[in-house]
N, C-alpha and C. Protein backbone atom coordinates (compact mmCIF):
# COMPACT_ATOMS: atom_id res chain seq x y z
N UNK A 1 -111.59 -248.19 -82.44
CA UNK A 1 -111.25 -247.92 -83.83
C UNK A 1 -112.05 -248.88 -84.71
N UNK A 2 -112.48 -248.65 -85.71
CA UNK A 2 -113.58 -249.05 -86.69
C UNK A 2 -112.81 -249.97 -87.33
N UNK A 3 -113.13 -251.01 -87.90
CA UNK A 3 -112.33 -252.00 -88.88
C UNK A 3 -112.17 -250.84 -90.13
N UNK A 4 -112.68 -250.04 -90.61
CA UNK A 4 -112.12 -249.61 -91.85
C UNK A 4 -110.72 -248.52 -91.07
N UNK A 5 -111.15 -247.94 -90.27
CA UNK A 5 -109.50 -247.62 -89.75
C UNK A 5 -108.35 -248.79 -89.56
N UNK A 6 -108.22 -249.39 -89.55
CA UNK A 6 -108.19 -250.73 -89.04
C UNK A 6 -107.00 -250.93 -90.54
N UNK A 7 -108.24 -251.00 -91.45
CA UNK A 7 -107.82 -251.84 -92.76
C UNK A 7 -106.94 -250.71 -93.27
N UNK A 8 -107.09 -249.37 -93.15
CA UNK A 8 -106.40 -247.93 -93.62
C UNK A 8 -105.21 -248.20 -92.54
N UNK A 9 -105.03 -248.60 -91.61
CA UNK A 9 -103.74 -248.46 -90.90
C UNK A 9 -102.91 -249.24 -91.40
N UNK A 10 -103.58 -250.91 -91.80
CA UNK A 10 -102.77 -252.05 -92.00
C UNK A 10 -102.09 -251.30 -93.80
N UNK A 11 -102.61 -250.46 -94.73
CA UNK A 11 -102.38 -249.96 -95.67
C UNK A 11 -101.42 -249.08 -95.65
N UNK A 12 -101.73 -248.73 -95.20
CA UNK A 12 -100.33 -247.29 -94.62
C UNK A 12 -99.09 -247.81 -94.00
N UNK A 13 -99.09 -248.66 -93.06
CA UNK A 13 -97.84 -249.85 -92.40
C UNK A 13 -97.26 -250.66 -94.21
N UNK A 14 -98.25 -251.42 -94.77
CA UNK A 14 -97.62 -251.37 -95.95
C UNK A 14 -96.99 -250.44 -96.76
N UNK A 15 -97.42 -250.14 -97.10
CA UNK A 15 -97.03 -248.90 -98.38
C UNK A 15 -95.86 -248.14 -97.65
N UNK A 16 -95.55 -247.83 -96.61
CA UNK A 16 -94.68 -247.41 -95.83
C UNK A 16 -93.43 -248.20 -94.96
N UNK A 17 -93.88 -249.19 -95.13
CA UNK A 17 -92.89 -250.56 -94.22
C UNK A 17 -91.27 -250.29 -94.54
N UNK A 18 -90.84 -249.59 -95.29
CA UNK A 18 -89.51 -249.47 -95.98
C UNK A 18 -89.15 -248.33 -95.05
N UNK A 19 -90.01 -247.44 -94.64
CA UNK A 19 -89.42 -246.75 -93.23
C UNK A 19 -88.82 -247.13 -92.10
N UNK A 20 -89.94 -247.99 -91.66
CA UNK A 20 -90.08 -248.33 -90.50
C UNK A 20 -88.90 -249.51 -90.32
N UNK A 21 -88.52 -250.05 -91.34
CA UNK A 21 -87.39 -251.23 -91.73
C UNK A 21 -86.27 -250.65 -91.43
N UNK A 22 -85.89 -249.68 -92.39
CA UNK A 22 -84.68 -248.74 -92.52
C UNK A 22 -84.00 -248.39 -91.28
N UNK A 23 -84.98 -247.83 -90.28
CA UNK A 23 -84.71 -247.51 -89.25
C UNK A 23 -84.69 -248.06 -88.21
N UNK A 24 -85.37 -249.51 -88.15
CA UNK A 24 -85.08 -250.23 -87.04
C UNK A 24 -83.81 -251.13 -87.40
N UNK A 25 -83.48 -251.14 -88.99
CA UNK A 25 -82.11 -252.00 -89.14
C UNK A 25 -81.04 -251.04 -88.91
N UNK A 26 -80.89 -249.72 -88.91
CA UNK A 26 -80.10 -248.85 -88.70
C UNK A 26 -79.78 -248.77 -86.78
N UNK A 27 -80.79 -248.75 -85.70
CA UNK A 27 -80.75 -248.85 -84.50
C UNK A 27 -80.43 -250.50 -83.88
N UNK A 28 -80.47 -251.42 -84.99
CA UNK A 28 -80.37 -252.90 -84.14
C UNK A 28 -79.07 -253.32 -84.12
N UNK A 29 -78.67 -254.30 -83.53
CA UNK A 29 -77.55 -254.37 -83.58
C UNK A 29 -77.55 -256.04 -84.08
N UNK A 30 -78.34 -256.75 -84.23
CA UNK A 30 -78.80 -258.15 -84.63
C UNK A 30 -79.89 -258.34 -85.39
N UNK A 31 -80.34 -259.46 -86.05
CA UNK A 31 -81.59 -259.31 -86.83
C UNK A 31 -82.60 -259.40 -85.39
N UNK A 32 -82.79 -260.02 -84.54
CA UNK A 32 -83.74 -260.45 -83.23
C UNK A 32 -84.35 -258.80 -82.83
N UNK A 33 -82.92 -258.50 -82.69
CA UNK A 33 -83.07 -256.78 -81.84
C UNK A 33 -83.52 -256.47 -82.93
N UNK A 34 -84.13 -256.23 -84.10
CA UNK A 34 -84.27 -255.91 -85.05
C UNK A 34 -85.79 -255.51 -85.36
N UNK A 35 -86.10 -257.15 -85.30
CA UNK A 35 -87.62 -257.17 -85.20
C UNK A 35 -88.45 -257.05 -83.65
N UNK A 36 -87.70 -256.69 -82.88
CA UNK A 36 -88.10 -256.86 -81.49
C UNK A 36 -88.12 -255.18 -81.68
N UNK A 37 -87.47 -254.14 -82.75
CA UNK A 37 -87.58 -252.88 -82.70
C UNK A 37 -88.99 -252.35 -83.40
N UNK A 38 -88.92 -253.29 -84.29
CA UNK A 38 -90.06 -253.30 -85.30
C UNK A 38 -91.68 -253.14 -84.78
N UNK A 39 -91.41 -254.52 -83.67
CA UNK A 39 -92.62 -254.46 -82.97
C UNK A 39 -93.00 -253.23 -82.58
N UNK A 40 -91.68 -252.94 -81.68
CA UNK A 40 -92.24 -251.58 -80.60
C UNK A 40 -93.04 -250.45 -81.60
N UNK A 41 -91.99 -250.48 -82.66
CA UNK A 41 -92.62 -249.14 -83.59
C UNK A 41 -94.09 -248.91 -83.96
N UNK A 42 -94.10 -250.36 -84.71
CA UNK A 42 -95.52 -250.75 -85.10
C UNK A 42 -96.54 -250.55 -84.10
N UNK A 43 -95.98 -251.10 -82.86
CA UNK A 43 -97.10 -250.52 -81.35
C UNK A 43 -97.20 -249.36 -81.49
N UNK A 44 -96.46 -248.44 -81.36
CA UNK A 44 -96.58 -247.06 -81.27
C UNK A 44 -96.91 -246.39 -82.42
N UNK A 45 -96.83 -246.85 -83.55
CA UNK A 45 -97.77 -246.42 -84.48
C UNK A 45 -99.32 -246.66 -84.66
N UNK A 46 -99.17 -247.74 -83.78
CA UNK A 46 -101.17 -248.41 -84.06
C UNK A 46 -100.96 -247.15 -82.99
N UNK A 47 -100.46 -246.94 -81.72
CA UNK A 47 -101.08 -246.17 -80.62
C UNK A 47 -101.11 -244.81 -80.77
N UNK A 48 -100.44 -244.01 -81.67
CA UNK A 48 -100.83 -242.85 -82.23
C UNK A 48 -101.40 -242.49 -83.17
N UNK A 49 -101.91 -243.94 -84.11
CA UNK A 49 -103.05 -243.59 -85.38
C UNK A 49 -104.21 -242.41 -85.00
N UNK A 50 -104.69 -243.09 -83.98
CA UNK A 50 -105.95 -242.52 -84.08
C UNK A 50 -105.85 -240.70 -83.28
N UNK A 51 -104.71 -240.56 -83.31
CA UNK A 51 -104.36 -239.30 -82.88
C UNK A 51 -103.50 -238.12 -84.10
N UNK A 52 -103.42 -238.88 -85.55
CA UNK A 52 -103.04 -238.97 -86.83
C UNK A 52 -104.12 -237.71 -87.27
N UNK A 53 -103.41 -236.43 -87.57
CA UNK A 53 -104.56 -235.73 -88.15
C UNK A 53 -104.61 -234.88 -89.39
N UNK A 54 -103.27 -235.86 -90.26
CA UNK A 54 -103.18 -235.56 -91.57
C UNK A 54 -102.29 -234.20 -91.72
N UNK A 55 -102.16 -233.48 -90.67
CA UNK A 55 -101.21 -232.34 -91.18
C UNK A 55 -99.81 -232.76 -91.36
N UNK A 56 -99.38 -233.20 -91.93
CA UNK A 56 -98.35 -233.69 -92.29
C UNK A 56 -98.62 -234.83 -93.35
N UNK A 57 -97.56 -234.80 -94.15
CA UNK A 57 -97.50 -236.58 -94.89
C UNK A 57 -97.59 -237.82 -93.92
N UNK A 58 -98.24 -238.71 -94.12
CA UNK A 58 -98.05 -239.82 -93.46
C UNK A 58 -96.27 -240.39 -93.54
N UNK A 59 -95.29 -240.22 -94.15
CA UNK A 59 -94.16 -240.49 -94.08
C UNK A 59 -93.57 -239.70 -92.75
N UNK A 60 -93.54 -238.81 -93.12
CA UNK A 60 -93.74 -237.87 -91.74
C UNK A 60 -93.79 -238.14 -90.64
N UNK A 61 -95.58 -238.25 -90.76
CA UNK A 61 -95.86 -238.34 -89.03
C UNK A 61 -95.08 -240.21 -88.43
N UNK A 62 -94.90 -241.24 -89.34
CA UNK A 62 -94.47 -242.24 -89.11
C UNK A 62 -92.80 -242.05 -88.77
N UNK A 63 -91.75 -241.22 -89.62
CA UNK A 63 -90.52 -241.33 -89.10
C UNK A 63 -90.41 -240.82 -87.94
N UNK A 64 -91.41 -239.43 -87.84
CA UNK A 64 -90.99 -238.83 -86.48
C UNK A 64 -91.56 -240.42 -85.68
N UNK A 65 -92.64 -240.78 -85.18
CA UNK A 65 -93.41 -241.70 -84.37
C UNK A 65 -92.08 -243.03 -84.15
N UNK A 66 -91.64 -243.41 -85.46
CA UNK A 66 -90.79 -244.55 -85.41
C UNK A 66 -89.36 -244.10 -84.89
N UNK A 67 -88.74 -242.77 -85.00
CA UNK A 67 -87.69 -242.39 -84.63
C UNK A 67 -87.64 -242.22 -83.06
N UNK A 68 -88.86 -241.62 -82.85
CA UNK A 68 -89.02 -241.33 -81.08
C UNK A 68 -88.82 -242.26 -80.26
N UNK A 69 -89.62 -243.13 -80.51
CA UNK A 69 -89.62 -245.08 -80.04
C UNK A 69 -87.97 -245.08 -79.93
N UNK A 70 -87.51 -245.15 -81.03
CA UNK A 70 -86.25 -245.52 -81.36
C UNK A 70 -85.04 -245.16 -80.24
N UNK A 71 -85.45 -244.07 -80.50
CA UNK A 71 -84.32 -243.35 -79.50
C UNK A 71 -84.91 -243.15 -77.97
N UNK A 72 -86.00 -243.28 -77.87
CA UNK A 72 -86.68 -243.91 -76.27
C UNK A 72 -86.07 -245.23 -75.58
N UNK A 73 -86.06 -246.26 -76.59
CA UNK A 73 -85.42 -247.50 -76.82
C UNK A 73 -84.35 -247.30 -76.23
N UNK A 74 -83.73 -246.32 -76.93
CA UNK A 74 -81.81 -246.45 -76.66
C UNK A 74 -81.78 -245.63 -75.36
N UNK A 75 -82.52 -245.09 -74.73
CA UNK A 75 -81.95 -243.97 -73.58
C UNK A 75 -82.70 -244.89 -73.03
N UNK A 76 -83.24 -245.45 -72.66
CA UNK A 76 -83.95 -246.84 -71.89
C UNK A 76 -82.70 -247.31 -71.51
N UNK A 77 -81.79 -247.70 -72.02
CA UNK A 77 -80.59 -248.79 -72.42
C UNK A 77 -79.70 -248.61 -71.11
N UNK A 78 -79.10 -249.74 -70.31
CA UNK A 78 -78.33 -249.16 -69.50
C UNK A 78 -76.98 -248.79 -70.02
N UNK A 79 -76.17 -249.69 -70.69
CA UNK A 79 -75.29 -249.13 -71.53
C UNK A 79 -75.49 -248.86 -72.52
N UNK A 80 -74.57 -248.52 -73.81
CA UNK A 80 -74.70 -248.01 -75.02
C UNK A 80 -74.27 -248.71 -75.64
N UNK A 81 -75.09 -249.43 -76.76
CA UNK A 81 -74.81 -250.75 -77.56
C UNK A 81 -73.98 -249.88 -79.26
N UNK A 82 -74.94 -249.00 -79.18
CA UNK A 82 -74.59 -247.99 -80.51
C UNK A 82 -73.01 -248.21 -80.84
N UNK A 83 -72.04 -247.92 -79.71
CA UNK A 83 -71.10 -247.52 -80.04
C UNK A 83 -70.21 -248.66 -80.78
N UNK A 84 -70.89 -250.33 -80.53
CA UNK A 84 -70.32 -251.26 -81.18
C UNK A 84 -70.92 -251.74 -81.84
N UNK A 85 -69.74 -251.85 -82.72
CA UNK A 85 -69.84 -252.21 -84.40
C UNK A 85 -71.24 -253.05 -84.90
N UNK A 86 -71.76 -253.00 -85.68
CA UNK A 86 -72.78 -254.02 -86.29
C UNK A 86 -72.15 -255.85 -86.20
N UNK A 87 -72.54 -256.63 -85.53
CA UNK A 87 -72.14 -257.72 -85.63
C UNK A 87 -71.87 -258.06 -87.12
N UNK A 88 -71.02 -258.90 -87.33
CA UNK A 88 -70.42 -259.46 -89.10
C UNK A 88 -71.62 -260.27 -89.10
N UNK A 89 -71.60 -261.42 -88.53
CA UNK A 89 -73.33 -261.90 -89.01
C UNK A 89 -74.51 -261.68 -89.11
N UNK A 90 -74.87 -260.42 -89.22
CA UNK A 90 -75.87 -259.65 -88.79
C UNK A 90 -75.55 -258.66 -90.49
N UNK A 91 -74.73 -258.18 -90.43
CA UNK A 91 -74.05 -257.21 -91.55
C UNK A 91 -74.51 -258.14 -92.48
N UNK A 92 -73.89 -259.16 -92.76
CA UNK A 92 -73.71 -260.33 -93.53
C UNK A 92 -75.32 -260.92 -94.32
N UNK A 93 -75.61 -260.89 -93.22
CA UNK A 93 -76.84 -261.55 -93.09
C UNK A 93 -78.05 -260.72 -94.01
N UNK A 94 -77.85 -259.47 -93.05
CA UNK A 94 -79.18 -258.70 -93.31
C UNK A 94 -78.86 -257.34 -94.56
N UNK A 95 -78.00 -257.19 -94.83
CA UNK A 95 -77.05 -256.18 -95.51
C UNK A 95 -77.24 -256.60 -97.14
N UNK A 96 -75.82 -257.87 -97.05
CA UNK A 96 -76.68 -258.19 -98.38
C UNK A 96 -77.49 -258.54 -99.09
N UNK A 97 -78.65 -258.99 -98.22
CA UNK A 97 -80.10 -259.15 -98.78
C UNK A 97 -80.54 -258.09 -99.47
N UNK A 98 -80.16 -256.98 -99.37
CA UNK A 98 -80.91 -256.06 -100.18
C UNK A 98 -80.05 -255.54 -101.06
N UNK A 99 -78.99 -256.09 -101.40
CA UNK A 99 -78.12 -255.94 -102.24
C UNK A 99 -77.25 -254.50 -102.76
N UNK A 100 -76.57 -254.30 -101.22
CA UNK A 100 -75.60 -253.34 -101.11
C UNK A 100 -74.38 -253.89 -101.67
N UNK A 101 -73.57 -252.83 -102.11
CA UNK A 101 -72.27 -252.93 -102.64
C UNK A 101 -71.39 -252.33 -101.30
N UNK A 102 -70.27 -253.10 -101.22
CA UNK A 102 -68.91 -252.56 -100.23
C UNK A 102 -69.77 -251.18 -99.51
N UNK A 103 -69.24 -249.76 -100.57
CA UNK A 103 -69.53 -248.87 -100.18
C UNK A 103 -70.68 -248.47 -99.11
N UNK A 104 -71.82 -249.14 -99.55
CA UNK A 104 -73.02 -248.88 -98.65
C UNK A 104 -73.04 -249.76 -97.40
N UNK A 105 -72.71 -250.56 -97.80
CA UNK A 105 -72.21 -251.53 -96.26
C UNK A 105 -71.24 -250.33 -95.16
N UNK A 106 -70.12 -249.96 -95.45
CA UNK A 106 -69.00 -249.48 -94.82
C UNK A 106 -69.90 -247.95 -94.38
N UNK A 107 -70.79 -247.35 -94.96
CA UNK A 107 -71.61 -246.01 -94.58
C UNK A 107 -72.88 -246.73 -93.76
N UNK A 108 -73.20 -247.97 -94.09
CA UNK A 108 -74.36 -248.71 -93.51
C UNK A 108 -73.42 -248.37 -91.42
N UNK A 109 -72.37 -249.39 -91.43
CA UNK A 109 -71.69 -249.75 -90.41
C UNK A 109 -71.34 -248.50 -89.80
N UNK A 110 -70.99 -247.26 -90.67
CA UNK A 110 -70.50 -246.22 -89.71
C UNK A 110 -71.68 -245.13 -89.24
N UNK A 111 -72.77 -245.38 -89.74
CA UNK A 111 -73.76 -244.34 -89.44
C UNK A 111 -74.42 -245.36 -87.96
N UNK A 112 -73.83 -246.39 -87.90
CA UNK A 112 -74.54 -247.72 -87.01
C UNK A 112 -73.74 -247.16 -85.34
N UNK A 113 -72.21 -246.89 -85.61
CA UNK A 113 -71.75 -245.82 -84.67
C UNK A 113 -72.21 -244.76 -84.13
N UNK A 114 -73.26 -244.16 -84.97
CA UNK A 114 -73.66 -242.61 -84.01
C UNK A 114 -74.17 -242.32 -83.21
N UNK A 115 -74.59 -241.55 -82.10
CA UNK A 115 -75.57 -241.52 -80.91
C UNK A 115 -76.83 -241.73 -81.34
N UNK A 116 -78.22 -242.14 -80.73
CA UNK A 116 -79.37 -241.89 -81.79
C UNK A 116 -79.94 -240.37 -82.44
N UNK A 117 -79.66 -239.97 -81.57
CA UNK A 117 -79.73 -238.50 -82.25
C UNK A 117 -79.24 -237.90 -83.45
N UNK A 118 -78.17 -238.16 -83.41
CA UNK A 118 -77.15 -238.34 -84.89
C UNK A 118 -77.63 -239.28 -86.14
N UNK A 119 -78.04 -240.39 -85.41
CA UNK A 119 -78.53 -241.43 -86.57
C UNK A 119 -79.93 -241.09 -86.90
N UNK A 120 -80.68 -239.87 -86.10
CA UNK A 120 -82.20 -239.50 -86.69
C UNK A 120 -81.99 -238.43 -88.05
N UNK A 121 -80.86 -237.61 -87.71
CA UNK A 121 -80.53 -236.83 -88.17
C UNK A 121 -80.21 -237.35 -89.87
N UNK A 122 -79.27 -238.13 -89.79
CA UNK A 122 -78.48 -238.59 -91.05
C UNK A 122 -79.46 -239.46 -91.75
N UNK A 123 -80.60 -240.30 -90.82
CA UNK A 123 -81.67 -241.01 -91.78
C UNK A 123 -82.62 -239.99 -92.47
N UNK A 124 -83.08 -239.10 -91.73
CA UNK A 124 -83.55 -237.92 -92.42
C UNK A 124 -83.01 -236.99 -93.65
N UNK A 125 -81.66 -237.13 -93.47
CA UNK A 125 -80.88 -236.05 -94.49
C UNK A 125 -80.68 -236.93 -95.44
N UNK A 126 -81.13 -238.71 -95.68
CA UNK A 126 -80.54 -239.26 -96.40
C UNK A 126 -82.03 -239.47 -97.20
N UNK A 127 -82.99 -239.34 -96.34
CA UNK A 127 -84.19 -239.36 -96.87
C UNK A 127 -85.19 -238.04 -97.92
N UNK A 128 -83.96 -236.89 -97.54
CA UNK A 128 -84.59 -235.73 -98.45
C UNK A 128 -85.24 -235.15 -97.79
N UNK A 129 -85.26 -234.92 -96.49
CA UNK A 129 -85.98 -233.60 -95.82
C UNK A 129 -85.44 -232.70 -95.65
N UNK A 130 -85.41 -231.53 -95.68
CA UNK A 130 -84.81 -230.00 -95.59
C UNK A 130 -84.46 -229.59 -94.04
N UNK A 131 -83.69 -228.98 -93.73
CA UNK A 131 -83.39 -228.64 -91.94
C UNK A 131 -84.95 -227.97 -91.39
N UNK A 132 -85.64 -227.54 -91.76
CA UNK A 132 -86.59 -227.30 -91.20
C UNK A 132 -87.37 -228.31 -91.10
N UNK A 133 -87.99 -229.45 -91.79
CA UNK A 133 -88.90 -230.42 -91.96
C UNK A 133 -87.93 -231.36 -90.44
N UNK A 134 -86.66 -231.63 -90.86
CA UNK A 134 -86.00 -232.71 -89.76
C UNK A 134 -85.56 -231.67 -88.54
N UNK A 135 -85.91 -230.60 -88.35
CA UNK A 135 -85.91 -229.21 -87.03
C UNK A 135 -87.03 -229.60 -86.51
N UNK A 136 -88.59 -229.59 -87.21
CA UNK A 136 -89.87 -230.25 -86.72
C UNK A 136 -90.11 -231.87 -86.32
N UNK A 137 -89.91 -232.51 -87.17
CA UNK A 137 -89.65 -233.75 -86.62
C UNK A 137 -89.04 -234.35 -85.07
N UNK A 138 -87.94 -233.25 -85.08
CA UNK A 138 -86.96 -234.23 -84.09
C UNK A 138 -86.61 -233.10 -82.82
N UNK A 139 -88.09 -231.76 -82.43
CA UNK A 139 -88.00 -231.11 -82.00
C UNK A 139 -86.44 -230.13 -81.72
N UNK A 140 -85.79 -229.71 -82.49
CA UNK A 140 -84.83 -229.16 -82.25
C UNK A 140 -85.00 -227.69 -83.14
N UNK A 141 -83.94 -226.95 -82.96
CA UNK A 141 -83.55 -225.93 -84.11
C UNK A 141 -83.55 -226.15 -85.66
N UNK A 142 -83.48 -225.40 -86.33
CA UNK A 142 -82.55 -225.58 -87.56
C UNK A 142 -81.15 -225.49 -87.40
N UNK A 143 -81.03 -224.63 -86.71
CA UNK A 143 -79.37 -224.34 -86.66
C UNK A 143 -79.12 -225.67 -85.76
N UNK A 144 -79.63 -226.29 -85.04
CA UNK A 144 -79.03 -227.37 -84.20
C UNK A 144 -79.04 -228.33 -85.45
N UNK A 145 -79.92 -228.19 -86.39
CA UNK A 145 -79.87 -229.57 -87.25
C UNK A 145 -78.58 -229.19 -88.47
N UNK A 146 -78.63 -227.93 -88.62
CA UNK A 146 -77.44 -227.67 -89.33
C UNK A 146 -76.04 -228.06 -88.63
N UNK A 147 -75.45 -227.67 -87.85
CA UNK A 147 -74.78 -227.71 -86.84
C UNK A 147 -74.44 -229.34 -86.62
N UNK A 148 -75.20 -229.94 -86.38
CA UNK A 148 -75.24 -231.30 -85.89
C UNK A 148 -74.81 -231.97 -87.56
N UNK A 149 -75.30 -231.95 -88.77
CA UNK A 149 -75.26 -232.32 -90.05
C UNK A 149 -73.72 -232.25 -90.07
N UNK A 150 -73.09 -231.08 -89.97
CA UNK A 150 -72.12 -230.76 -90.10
C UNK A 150 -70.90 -231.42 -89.65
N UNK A 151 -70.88 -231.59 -88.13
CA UNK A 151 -70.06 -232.47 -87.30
C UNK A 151 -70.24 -234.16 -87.83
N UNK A 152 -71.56 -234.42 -88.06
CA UNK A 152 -71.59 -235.71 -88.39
C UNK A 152 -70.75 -236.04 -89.68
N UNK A 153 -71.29 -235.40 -90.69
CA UNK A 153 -70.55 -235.35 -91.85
C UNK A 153 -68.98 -235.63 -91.42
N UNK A 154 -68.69 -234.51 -90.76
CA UNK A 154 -67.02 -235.24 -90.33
C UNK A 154 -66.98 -235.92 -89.95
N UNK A 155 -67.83 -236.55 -88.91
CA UNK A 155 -67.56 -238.32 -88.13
C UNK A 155 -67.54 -238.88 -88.96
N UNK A 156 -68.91 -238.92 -90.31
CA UNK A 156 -68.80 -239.96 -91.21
C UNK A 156 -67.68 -240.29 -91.94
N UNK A 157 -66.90 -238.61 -92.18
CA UNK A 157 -65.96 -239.14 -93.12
C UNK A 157 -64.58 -240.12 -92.87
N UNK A 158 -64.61 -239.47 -90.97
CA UNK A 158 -63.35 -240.29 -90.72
C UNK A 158 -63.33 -242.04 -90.56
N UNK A 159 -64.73 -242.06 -90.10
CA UNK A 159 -65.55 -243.44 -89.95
C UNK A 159 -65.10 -244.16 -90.68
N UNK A 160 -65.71 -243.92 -91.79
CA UNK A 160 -66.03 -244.50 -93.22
C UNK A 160 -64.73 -245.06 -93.48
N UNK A 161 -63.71 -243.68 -93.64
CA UNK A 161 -62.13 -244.11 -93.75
C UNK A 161 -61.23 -244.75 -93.12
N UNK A 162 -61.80 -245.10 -92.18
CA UNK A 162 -61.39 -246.02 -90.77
C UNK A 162 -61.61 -247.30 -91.19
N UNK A 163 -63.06 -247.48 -91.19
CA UNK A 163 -63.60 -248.31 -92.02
C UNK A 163 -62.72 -248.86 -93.37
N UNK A 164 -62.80 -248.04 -94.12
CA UNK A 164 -62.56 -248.65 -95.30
C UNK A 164 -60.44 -249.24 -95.41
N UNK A 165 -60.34 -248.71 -94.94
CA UNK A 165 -58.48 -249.32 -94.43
C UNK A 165 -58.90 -250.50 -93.95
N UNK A 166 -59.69 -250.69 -93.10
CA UNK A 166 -59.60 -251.90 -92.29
C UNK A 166 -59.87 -253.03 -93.09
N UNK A 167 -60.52 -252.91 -94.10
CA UNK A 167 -60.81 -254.13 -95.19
C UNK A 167 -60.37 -254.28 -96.59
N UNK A 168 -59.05 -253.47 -96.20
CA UNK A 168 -58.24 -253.41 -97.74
C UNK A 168 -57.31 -254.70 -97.07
């Protein structure tokens, strides 16, 4: 790869880094696991650049690339870390730095519960892609992404409300 690919990749990782963040703070369960997710992504994004062939937005081809990792990551896993809670120092820590209110914390923590599949789903639907765009992405149906939206939506809601009792 040519240094001006090079300098166009390191540009695109910028201008885009708020993806790749989002979603590895959404899959970690600590800040460490965090940036140790980051890495992987970033690997696997330098390792599919040059296989990058513009049909798509670069937002795009990066969530699918960073989501795959992601959830490779977690089925790697011998157990399932997903299912417990975001550590409080970790929440604490990394949460209000970007200056969430209650609410987004308590939807932060319960979307942190879902299988990864679920959590590709809901980062996508939160990001404004249509069931067909997150059907392509995350190789599935539409109707599976409808379908799946649907059930989550109810997990979230009971979550959330689970959630939110617990800190009244």
């Amino acid at each position: 790869m040519g240094s001006d690919s090079k300098i166009l990749f390191v540009a695109l990782i910028r201008q885009n880094q708020g993806i790749v963040n989002s979603l590895c703070r959404l899959y970690a369960t600590s800040h460490e696991e965090m940036k140790d997710y980051r890495q992987d992504v970033l690997l696997s994004l330098w390792r599919a650049y040059p296989h990058f062939k513009e049909e798509s937005k670069v937002s795009t081809w990066m969530y699918r690339v960073a989501l795959n990792t992601l959830i490779s990551i977690q089925r790697k896993k011998k157990h399932v870390i997903l299912t417990e809670p975001i550590s409080e120092s970790f929440e604490n820590n990394h949460f209000q730095h970007a200056g969430s209110d209650d609410n987004l914390l308590v939807l932060q923590q319960a979307i942190g519960y879902l299988k990864p599949m679920d959590k590709a789903v809901v980062i996508l639907y939160l990001e404004g892609y249509d069931n067909r765009e997150m059907a392509k992405m995350l190789s599935i149906s539409e109707t599976n992404v409808s379908t799946k939206l649907n059930r989550i939506k109810t997990q979230l809601k009971k979550t959330v409300k689970t959630l939110q009792d617990e800190f009244k």
